[in-house]
N, C-alpha and C. Protein backbone atom coordinates (compact mmCIF):
# COMPACT_ATOMS: atom_id res chain seq x y z
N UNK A 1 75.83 76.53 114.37
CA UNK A 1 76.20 76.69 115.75
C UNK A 1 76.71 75.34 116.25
N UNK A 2 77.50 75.73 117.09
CA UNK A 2 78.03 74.07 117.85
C UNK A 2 78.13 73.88 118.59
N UNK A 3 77.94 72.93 119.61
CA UNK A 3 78.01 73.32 120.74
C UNK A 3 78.95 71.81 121.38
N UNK A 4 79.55 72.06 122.31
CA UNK A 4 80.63 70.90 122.96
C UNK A 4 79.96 71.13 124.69
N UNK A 5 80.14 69.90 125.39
CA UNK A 5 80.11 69.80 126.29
C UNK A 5 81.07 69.38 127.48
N UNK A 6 80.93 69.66 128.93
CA UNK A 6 82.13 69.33 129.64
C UNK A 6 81.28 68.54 130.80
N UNK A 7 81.40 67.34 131.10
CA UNK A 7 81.15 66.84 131.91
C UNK A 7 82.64 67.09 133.45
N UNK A 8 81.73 67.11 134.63
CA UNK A 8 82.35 66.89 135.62
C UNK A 8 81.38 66.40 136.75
N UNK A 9 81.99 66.26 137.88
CA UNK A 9 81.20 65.83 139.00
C UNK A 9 80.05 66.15 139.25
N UNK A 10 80.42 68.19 139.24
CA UNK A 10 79.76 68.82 139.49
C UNK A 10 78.29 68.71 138.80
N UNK A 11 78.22 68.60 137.60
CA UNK A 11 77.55 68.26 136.29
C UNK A 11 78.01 68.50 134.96
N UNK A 12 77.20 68.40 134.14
CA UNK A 12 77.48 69.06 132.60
C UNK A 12 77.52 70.63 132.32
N UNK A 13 78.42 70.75 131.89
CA UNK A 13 78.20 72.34 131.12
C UNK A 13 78.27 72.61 129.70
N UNK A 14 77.37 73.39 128.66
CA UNK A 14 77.44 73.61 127.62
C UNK A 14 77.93 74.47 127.36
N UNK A 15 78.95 74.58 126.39
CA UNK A 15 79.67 75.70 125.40
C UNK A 15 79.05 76.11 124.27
N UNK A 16 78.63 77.47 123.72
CA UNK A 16 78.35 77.74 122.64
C UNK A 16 79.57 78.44 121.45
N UNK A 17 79.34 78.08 120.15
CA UNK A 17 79.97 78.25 119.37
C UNK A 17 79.65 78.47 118.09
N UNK A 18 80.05 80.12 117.73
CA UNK A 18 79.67 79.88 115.96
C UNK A 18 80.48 79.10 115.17
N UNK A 19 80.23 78.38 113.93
CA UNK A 19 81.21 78.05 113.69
C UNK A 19 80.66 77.40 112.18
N UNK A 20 81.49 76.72 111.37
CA UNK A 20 81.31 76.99 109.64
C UNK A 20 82.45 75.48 108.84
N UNK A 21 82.20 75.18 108.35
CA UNK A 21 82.36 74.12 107.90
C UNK A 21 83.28 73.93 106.78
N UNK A 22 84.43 73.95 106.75
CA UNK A 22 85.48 74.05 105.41
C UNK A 22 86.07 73.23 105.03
N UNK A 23 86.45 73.05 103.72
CA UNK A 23 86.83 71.81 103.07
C UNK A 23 88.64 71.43 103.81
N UNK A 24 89.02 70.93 104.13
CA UNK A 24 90.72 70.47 104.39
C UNK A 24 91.02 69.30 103.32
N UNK A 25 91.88 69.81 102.81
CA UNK A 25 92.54 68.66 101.52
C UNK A 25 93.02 67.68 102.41
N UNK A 26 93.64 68.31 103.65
CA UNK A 26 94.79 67.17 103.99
C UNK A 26 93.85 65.83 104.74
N UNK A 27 92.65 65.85 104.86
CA UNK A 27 91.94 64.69 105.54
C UNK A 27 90.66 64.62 104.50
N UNK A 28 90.60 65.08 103.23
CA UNK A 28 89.83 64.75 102.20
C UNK A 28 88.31 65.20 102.98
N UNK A 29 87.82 66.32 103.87
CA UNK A 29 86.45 66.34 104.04
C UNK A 29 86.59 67.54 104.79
N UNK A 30 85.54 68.14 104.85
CA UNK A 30 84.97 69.32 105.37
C UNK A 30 85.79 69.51 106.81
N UNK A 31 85.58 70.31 107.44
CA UNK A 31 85.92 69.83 109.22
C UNK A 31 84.88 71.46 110.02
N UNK A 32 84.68 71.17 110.91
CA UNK A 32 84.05 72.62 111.33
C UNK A 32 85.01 73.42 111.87
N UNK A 33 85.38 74.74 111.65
CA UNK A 33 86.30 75.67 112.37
C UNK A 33 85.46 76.66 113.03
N UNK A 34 85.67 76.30 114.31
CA UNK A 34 85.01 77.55 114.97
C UNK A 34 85.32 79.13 114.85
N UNK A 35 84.21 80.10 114.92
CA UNK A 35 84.79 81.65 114.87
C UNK A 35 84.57 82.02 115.84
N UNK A 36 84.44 81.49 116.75
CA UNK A 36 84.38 82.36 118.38
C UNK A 36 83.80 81.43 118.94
N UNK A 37 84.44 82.05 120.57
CA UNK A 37 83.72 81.18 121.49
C UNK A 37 82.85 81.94 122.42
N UNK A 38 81.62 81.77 122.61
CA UNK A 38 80.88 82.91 123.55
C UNK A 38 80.57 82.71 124.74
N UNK A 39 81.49 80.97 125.02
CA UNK A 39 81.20 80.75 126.53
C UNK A 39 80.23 79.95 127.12
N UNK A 40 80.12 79.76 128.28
CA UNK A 40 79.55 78.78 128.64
C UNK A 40 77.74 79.22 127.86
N UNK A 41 77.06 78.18 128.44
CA UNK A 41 75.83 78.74 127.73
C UNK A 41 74.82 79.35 128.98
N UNK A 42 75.04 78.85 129.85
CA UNK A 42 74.31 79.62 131.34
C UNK A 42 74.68 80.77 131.72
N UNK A 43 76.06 81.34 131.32
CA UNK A 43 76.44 82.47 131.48
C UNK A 43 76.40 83.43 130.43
N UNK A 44 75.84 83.30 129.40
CA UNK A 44 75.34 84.40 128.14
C UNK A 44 75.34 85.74 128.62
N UNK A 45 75.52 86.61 128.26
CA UNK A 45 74.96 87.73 128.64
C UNK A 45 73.96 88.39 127.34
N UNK A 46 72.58 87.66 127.43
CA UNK A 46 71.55 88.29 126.43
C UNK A 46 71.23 89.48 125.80
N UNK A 47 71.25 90.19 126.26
CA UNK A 47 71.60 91.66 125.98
C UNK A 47 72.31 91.82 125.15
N UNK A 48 74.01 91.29 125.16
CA UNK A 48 74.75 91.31 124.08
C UNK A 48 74.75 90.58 123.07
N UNK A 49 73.91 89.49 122.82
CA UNK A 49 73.80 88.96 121.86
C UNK A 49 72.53 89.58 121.17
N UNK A 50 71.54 89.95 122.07
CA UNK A 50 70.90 90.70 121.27
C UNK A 50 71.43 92.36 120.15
N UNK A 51 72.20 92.83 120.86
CA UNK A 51 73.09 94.22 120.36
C UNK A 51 74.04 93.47 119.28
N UNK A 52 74.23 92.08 119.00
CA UNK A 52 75.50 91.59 118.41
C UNK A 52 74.95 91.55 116.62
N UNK A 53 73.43 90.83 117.12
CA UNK A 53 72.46 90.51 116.13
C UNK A 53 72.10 91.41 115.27
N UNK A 54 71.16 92.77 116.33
CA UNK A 54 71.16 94.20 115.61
C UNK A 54 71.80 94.65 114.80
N UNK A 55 73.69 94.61 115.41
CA UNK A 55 74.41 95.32 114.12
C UNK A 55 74.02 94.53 113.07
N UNK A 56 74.27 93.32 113.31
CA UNK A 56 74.94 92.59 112.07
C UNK A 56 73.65 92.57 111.06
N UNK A 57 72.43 92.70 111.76
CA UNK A 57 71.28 92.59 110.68
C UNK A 57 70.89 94.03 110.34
N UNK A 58 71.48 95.18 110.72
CA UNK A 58 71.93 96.18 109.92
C UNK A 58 72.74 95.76 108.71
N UNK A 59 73.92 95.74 108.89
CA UNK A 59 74.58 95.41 107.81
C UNK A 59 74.46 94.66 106.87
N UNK A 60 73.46 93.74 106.98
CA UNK A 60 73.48 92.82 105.84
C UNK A 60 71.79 93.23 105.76
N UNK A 61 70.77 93.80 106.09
CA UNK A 61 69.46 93.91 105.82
C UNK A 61 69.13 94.59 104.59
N UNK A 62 68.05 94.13 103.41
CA UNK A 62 67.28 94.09 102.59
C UNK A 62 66.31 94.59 102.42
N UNK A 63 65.93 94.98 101.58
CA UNK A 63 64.25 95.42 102.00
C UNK A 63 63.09 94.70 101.95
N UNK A 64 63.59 92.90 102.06
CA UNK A 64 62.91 92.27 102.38
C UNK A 64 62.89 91.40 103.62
N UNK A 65 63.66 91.79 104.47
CA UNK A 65 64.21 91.70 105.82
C UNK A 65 63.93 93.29 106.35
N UNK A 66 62.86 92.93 107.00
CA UNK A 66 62.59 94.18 108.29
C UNK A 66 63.97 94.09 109.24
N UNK A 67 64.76 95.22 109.68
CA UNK A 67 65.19 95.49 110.88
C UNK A 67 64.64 96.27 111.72
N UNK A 68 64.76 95.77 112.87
CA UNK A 68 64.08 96.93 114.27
C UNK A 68 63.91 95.85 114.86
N UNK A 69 63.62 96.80 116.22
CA UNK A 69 62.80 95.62 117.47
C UNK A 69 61.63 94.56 117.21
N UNK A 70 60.84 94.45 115.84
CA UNK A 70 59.61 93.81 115.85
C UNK A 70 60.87 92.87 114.55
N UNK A 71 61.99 92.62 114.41
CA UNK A 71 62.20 91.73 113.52
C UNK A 71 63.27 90.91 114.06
N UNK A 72 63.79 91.33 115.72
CA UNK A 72 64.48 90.55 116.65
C UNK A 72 63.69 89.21 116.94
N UNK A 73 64.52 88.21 117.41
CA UNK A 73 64.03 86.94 118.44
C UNK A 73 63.38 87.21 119.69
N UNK A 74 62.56 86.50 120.07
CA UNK A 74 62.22 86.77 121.34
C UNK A 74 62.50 85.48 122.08
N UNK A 75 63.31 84.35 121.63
CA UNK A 75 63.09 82.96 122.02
C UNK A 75 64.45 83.02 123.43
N UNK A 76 64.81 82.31 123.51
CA UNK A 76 66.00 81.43 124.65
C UNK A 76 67.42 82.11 123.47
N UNK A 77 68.05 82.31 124.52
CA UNK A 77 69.91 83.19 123.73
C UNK A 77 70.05 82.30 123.23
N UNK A 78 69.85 80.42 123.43
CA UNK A 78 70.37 79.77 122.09
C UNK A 78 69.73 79.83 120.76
N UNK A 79 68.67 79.96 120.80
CA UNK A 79 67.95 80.09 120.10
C UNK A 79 68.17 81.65 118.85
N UNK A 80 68.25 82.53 119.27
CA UNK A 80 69.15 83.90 118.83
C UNK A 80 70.32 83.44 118.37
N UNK A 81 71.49 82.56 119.40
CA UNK A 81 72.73 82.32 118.70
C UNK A 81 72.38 81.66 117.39
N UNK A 82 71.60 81.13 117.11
CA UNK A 82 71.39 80.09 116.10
C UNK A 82 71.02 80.77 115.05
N UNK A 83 70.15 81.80 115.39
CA UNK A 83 69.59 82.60 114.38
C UNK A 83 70.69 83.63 113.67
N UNK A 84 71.47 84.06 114.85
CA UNK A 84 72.53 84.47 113.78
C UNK A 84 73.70 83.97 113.14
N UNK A 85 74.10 82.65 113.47
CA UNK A 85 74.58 81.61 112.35
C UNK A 85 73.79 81.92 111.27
N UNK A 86 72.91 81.58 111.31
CA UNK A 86 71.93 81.44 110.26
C UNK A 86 72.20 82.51 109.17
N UNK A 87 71.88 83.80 110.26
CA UNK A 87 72.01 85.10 109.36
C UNK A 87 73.15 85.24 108.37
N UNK A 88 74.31 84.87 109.35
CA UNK A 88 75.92 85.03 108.65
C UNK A 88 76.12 83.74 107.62
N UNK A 89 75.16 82.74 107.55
CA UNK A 89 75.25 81.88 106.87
C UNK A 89 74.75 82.06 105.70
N UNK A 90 73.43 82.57 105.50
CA UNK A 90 72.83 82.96 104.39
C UNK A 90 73.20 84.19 103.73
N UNK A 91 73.69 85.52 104.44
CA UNK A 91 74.66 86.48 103.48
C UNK A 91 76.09 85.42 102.84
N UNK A 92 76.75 84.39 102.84
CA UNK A 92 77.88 83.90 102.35
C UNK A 92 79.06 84.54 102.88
N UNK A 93 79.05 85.25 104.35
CA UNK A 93 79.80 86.28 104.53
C UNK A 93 81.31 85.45 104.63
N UNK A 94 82.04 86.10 104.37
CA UNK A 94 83.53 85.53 104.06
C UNK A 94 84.06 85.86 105.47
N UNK A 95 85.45 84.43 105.49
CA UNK A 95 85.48 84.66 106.85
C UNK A 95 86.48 85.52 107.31
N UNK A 96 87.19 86.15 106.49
CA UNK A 96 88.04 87.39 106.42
C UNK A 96 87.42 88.85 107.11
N UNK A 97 86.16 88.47 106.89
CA UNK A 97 85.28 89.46 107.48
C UNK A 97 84.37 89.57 108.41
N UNK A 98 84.40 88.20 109.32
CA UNK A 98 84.23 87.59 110.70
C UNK A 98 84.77 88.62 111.28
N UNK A 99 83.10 89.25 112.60
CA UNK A 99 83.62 90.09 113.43
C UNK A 99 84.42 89.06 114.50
N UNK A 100 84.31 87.49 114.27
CA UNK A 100 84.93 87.21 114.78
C UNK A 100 86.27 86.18 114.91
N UNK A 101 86.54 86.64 113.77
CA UNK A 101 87.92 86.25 113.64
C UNK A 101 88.88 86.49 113.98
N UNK A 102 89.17 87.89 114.91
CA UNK A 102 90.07 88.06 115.32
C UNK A 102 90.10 87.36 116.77
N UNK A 103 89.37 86.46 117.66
CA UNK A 103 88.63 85.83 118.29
C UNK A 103 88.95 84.21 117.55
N UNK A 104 88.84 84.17 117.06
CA UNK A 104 89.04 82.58 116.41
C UNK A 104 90.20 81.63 117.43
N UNK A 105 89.45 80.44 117.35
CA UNK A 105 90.07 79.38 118.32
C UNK A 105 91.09 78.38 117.43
């Protein structure tokens, strides 16, 4: 997950971001490419990240990975965003197959 910040008068605001780490020849090192942007971080709408999580831990769940309500987060939406980096990180999911790539910055 990544997150960038915007300072102004007003104050700071945080951006959240999934995002994944790929090699570029042309500067010899990794660089992070984001796959979506979900927006500020005060304005989340939790709910949907919770419904975002569900699918996706349908689709990739095991039978050593419980899905259902008792195998969700209960922590802070960053905390969830993170967890499903995590998730999409540990299936190896290719990014061809990023629900959010068509979304990509």
């Amino acid at each position: 997950m990544r997150t960038t910040k915007k300072t102004s008068k007003s104050g700071t605001v945080r951006y959240l971001h999934p995002a994944h780490h790929q090699a570029d020849p042309a500067v010899g090192r990794s660089v992070p490419k984001v796959l979506y942007t979900f927006g500020r971080e005060d304005r989340l709408d939790h709910a949907a990240i919770l419904r975002l999580i569900r699918s996706l831990s349908k689709l990739v769940a095991t039978e050593a990975e419980p899905v259902g309500p008792a195998a969700l987060p209960t922590g802070t939406v960053r905390e969830e965003v993170r967890r499903l980096d995590r998730l999409w990180r540990s299936r190896a999911v290719e990014t061809t197959s990023s629900p959010w790539q068509a979304h990509a910055a």
